[in-house]
C-alpha atoms as a PDB file:
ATOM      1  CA  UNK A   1     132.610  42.594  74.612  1.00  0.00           C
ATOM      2  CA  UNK A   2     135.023  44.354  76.679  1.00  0.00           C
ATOM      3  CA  UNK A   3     134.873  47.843  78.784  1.00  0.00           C
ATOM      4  CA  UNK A   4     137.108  50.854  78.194  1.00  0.00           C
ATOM      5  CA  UNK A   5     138.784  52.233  80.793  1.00  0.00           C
ATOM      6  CA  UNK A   6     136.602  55.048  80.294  1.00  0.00           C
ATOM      7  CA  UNK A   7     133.273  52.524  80.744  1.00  0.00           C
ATOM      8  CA  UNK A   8     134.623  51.248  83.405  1.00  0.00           C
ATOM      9  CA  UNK A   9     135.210  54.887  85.080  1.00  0.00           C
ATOM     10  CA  UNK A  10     131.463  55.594  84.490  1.00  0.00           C
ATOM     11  CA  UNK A  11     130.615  51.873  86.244  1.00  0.00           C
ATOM     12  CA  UNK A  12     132.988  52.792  89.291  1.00  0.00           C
ATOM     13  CA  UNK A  13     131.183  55.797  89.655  1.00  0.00           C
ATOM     14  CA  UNK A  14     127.979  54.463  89.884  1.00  0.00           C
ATOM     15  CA  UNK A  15     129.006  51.502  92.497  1.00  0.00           C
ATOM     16  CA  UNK A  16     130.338  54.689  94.514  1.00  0.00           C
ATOM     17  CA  UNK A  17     126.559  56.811  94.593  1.00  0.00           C
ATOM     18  CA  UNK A  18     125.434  52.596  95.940  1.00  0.00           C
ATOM     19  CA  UNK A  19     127.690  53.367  98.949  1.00  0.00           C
ATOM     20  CA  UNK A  20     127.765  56.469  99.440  1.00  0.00           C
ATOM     21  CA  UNK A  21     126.275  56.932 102.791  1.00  0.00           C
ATOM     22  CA  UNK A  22     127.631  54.016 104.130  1.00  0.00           C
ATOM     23  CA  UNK A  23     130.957  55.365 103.546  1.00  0.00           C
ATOM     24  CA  UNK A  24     130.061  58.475 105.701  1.00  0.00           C
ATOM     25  CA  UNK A  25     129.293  56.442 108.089  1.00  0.00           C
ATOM     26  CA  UNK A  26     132.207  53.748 108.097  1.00  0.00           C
ATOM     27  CA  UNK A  27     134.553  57.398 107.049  1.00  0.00           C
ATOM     28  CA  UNK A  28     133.438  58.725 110.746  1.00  0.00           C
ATOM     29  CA  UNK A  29     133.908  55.921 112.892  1.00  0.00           C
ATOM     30  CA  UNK A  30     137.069  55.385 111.675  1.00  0.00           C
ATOM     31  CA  UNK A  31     138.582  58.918 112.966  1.00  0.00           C
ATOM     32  CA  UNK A  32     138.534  60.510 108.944  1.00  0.00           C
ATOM     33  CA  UNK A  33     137.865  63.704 111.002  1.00  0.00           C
ATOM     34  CA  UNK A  34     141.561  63.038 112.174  1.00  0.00           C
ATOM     35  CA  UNK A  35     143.672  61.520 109.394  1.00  0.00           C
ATOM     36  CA  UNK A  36     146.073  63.040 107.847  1.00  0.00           C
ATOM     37  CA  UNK A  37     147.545  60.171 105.779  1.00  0.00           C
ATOM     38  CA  UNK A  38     145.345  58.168 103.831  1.00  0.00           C
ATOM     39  CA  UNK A  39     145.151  55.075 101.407  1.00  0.00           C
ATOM     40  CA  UNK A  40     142.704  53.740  98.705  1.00  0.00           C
ATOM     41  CA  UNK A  41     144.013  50.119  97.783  1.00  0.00           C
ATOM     42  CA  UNK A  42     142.704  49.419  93.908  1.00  0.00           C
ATOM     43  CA  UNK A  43     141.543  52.664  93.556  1.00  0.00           C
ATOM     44  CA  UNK A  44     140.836  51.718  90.404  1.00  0.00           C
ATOM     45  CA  UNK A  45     139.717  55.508  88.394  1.00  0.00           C
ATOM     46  CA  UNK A  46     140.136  57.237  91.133  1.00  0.00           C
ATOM     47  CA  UNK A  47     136.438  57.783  91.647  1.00  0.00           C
ATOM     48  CA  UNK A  48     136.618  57.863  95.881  1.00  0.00           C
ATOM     49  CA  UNK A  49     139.586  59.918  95.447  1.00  0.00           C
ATOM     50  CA  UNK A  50     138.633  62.811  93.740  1.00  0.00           C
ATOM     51  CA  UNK A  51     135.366  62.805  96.615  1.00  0.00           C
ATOM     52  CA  UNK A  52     138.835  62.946  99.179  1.00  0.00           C
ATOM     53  CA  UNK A  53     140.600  64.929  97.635  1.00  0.00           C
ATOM     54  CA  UNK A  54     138.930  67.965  98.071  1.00  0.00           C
ATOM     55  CA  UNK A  55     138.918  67.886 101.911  1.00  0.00           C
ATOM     56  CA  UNK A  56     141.999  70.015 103.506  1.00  0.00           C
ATOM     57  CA  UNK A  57     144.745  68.574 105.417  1.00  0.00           C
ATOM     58  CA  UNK A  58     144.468  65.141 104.006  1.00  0.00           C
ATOM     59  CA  UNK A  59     146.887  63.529 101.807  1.00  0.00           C
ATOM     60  CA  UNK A  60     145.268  60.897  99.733  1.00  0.00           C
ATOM     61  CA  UNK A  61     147.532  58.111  98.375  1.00  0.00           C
ATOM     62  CA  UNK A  62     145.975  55.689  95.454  1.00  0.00           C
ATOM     63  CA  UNK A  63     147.506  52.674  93.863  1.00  0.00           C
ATOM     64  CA  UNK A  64     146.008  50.071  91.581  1.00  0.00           C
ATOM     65  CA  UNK A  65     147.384  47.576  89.339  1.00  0.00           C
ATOM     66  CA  UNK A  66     146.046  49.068  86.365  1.00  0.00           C
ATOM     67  CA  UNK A  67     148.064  51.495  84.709  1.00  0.00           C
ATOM     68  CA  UNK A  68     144.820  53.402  82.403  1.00  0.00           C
ATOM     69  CA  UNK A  69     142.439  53.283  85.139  1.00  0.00           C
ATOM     70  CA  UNK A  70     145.687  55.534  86.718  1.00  0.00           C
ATOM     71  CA  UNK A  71     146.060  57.909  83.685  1.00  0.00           C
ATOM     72  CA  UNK A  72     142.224  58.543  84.390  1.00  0.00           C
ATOM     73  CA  UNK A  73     142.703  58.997  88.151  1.00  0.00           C
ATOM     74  CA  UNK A  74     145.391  61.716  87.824  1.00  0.00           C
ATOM     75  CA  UNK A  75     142.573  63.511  85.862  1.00  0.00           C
ATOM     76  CA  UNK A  76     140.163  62.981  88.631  1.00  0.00           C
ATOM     77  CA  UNK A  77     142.727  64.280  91.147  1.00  0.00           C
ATOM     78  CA  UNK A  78     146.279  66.455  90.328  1.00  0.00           C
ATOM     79  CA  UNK A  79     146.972  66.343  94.072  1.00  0.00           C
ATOM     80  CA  UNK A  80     146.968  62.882  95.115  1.00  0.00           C
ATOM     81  CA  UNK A  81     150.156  60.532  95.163  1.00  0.00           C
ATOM     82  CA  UNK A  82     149.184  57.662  93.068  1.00  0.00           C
ATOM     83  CA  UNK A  83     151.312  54.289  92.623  1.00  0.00           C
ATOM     84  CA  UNK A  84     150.991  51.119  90.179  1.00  0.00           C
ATOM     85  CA  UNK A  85     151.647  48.173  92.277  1.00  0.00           C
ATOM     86  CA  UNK A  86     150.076  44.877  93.703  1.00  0.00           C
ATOM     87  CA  UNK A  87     147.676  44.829  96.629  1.00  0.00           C
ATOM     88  CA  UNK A  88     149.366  41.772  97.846  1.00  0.00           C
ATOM     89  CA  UNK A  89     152.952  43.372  98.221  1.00  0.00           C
ATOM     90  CA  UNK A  90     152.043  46.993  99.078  1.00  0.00           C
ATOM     91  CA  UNK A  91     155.382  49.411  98.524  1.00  0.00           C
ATOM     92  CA  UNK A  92     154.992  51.219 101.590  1.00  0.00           C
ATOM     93  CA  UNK A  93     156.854  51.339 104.717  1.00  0.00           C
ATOM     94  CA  UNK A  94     155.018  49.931 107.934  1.00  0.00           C
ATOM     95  CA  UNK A  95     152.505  52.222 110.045  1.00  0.00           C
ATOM     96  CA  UNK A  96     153.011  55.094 107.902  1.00  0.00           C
ATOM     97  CA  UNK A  97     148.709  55.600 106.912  1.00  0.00           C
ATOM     98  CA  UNK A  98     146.099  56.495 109.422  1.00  0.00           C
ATOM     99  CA  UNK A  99     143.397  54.696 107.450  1.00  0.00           C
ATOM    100  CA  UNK A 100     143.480  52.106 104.693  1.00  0.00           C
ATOM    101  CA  UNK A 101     140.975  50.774 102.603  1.00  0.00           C
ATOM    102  CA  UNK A 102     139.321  49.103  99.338  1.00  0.00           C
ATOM    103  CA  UNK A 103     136.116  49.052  97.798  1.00  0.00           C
ATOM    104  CA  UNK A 104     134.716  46.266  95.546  1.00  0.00           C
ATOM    105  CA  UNK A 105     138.539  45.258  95.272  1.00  0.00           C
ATOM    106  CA  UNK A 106     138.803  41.488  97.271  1.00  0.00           C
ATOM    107  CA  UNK A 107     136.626  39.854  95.149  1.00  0.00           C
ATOM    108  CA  UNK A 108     139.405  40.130  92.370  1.00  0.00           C
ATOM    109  CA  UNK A 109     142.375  39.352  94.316  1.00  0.00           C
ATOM    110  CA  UNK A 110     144.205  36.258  94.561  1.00  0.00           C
ATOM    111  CA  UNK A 111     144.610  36.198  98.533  1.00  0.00           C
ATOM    112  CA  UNK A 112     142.044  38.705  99.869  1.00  0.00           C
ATOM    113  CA  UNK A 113     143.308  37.874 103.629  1.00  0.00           C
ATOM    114  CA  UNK A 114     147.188  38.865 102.182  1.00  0.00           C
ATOM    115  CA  UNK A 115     145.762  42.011 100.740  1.00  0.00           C
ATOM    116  CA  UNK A 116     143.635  43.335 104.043  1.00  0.00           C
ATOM    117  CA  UNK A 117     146.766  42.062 106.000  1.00  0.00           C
ATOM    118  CA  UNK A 118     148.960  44.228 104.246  1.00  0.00           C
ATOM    119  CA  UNK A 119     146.417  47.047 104.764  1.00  0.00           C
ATOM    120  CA  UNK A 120     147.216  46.566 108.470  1.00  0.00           C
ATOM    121  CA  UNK A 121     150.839  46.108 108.028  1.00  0.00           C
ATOM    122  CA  UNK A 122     151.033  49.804 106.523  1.00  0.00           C
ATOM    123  CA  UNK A 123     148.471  51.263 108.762  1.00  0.00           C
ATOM    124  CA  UNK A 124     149.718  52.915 112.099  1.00  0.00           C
ATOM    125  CA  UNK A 125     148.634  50.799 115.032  1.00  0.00           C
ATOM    126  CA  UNK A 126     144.938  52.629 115.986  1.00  0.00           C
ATOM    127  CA  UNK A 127     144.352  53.400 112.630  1.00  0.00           C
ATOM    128  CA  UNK A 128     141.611  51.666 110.585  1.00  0.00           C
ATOM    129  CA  UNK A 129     141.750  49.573 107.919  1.00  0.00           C
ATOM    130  CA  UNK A 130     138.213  49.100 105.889  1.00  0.00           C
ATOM    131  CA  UNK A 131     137.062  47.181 103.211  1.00  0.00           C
ATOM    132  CA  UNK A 132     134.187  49.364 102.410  1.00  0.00           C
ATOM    133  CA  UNK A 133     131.953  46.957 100.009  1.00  0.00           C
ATOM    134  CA  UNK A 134     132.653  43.395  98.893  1.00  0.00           C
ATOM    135  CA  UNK A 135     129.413  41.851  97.077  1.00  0.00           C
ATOM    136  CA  UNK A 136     127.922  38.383  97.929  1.00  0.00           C
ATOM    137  CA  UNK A 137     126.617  37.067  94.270  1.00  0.00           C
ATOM    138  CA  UNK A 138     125.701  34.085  95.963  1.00  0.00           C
ATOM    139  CA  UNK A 139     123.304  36.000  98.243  1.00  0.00           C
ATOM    140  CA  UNK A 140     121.541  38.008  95.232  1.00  0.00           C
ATOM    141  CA  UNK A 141     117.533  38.512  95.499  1.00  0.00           C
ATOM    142  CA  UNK A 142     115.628  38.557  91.890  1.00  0.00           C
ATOM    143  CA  UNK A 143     112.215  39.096  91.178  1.00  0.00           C
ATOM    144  CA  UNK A 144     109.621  38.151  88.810  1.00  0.00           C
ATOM    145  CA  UNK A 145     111.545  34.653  89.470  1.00  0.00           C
ATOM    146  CA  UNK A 146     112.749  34.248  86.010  1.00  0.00           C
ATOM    147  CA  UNK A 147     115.210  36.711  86.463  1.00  0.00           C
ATOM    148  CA  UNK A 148     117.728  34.389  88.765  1.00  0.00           C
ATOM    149  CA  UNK A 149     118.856  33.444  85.709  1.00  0.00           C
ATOM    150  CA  UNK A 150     120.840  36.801  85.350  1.00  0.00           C
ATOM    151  CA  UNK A 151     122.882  35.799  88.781  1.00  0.00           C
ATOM    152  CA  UNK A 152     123.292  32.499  87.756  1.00  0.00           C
ATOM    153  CA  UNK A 153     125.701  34.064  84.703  1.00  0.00           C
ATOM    154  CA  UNK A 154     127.105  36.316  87.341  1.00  0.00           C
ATOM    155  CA  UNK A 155     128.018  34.150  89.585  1.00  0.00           C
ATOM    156  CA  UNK A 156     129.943  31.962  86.232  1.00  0.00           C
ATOM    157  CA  UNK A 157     131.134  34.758  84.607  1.00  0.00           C
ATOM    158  CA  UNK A 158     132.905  36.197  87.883  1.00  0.00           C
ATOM    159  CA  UNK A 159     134.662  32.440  88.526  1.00  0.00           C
ATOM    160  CA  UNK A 160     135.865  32.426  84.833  1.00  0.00           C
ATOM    161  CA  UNK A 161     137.582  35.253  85.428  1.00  0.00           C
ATOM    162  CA  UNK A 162     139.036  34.006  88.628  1.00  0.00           C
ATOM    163  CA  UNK A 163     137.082  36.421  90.723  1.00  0.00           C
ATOM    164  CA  UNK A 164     135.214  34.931  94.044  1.00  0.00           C
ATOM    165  CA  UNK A 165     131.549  35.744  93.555  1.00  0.00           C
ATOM    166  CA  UNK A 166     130.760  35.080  97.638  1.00  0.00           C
ATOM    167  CA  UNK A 167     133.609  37.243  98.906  1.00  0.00           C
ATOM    168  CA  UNK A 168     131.141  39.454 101.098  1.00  0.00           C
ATOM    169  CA  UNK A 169     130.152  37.034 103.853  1.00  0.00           C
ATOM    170  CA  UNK A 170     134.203  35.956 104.268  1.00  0.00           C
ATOM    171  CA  UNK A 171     135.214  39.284 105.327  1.00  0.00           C
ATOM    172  CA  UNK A 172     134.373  38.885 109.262  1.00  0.00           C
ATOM    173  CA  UNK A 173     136.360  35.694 109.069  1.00  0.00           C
ATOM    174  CA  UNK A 174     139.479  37.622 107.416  1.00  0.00           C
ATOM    175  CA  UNK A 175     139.099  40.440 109.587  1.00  0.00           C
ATOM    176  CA  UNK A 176     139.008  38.520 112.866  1.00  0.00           C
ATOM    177  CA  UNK A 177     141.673  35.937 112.144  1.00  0.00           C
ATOM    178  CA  UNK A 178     144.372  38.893 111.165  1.00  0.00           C
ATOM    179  CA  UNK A 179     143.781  40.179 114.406  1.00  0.00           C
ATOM    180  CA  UNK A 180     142.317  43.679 114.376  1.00  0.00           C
ATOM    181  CA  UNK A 181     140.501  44.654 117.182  1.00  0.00           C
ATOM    182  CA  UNK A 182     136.763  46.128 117.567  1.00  0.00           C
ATOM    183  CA  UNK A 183     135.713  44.844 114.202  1.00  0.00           C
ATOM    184  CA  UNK A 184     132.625  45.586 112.434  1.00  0.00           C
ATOM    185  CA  UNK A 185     130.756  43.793 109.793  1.00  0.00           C
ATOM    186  CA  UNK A 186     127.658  44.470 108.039  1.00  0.00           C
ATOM    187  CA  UNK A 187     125.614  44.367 104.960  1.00  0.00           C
ATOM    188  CA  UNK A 188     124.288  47.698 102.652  1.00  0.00           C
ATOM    189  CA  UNK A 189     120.577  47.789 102.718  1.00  0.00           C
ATOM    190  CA  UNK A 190     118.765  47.992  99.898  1.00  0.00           C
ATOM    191  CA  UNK A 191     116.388  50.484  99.363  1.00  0.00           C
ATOM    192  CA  UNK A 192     113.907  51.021  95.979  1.00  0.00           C
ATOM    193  CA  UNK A 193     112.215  54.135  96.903  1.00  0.00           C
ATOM    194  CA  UNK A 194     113.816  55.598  93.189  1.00  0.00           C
ATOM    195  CA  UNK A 195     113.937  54.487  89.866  1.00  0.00           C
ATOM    196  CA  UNK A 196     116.575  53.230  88.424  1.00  0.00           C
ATOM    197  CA  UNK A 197     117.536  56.337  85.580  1.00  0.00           C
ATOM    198  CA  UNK A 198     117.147  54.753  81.962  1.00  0.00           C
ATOM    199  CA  UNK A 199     121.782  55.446  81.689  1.00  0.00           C
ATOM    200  CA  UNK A 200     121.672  52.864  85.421  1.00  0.00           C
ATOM    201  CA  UNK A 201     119.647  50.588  83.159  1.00  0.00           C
ATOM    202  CA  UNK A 202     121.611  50.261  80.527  1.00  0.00           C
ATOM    203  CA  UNK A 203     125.245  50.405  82.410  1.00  0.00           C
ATOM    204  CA  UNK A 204     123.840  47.371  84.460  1.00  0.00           C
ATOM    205  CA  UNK A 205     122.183  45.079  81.120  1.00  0.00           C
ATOM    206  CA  UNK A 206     125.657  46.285  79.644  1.00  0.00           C
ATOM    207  CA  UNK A 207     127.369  44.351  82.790  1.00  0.00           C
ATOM    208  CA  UNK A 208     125.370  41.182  81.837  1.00  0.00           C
ATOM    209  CA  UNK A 209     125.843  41.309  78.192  1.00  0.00           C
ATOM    210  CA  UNK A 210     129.721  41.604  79.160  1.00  0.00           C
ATOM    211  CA  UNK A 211     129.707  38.851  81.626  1.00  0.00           C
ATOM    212  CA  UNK A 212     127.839  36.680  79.312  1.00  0.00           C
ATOM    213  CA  UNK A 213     130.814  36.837  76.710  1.00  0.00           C
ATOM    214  CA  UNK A 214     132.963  35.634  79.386  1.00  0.00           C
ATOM    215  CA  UNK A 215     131.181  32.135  79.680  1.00  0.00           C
ATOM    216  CA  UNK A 216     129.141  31.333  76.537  1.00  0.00           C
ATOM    217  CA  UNK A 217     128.822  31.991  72.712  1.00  0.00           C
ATOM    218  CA  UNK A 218     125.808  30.580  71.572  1.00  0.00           C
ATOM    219  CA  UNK A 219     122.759  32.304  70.054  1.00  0.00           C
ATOM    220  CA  UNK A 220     120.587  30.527  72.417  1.00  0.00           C
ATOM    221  CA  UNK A 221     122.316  32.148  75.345  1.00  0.00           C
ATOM    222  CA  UNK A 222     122.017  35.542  74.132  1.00  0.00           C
ATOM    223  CA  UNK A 223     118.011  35.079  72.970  1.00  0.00           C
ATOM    224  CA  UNK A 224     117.785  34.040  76.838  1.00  0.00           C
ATOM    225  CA  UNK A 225     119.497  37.549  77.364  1.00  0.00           C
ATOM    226  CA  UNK A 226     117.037  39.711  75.091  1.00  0.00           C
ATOM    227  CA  UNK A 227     114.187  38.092  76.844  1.00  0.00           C
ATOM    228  CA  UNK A 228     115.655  38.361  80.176  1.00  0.00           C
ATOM    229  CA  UNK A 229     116.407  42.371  79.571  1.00  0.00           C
ATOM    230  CA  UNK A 230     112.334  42.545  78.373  1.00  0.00           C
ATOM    231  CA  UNK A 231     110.914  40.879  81.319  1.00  0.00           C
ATOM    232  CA  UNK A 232     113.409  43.259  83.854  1.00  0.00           C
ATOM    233  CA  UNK A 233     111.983  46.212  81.774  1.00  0.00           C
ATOM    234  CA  UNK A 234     108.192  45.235  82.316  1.00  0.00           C
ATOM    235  CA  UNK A 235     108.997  44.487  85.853  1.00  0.00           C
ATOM    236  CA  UNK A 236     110.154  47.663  86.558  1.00  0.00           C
ATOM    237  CA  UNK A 237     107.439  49.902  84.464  1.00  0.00           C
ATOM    238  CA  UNK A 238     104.942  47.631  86.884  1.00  0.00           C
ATOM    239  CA  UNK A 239     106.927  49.031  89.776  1.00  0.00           C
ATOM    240  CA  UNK A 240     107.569  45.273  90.607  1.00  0.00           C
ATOM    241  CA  UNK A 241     111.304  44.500  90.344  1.00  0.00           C
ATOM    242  CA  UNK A 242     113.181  43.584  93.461  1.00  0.00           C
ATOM    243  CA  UNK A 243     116.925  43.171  93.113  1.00  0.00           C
ATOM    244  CA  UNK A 244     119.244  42.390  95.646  1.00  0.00           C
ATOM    245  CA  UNK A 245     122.987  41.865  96.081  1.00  0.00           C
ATOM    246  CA  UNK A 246     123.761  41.619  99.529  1.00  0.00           C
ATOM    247  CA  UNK A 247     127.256  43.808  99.912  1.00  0.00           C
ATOM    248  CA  UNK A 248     128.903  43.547 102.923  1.00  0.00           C
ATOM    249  CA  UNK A 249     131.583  45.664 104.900  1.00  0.00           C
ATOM    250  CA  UNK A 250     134.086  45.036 107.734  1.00  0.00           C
ATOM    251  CA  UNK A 251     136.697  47.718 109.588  1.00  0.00           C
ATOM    252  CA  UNK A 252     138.692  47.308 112.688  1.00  0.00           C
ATOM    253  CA  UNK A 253     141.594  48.795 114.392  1.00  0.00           C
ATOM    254  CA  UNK A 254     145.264  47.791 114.290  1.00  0.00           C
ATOM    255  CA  UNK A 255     146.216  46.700 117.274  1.00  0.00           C
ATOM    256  CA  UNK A 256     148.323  49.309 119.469  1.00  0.00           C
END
């Protein structure tokens, strides 16, 4: 099982509402009151852009890799200058952004330091470059117990497809080491004061049953997964299910 661009869109868009008010917060220290030149590094569908776009006297550049999750981001946004290119060679001239960032993007890359280091290269020097959430799979919180299982296949499916599944609690270390000044890092709380909606539900289990084709075929497997996906439904009619991926953030300044 694969997702459509279109699937994916939907599953960018809900990561987004997780962060939403940290990225007001992370947006504010960073002088977004004052930018005029921004960049979204794997902006994937365009999901924070369209949320930018909207605000006057701010040019929003996007670029991702992916050439269809583009075609759905010009939809998203007619206004903002997008490019298909690699976060590791970024076709930009130096210093020419105020703020750069990513979001859920370094766990996927080949050389997360070269990416946020590139970040810094094109932003001007007292701009901000942010990586706004990178999840730490090897941090995640399940309960009733038998549901560690489900981050267990997380955690394999993630390093089958060459993705780092503990590339939150590196981003201090990549942060410091490239130099940026006053640097911040921190994790998302988590908060279950609302239900997750029954369409949340299923976009997650849908995540599972996807990762699960990624590392195993059997039928045993995927009778683990149907009771798995029961017991996380109980748990949460009992009002009993705690799950937690710790998702970290780091920003700093580029050196004057």
């Amino acid at each position: 099982m694969t997702f459509s661009p279109s699937e994916w869109h939907d599953r960018f868009t809900l990561q987004a509402r997780w962060t939403r008010d940290l990225r007001r917060y992370l947006f504010q220290k960073a002088g977004f009151q004052t930018a005029s030149h921004i960049l979204d590094v794997g902006c994937g569908t365009g999901v924070l852009i369209s949320e930018l776009s909207d605000l006057a006297n701010v040019q929003v550049h996007g670029l991702d890799i992916n050439r269809q999750y583009l075609n759905i981001t010009v939809r998203q946004s007619s206004v903002a200058c997008l490019t298909q290119a690699d976060a590791h060679t970024l076709p930009y001239i130096s210093s020419i952004f105020d703020i750069s960032f990513c979001h859920f993007l370094l766990l996927w890359v080949v050389d997360p330091a070269k990416v946020v280091a590139e970040m810094a290269r094109v932003t001007k020097p007292g701009g901000a470059v942010l990586a706004l959430a990178e999840p730490d799979y090897g941090g995640r919180i399940d309960y009733p117990p038998e549901l560690a299982q489900i981050g267990q296949w997380q955690q394999a499916a993630l390093r089958s497809q060459a993705a780092d599944p503990e590339m939150g609690r590196k981003l201090a270390g990549i942060f410091s080491c490239l130099g940026l000044k006053q640097v911040e890092t921190g994790v998302l709380g988590g908060q279950w004061n609302t239900p997750l909606s029954p369409d949340d539900w299923e976009s997650e289990w849908s995540v599972i049953h996807s990762d699960l084709h990624q590392i195993a075929q059997t039928p045993g497997v995927f009778n683990t997964f149907n009771a798995l996906r029961n017991i996380d439904l109980s748990a949460r009619e009992k009002g009993e299910r705690v799950l937690y991926v710790p998702t970290f953030y780091a920003w700093g300044i580029v050196p004057e």
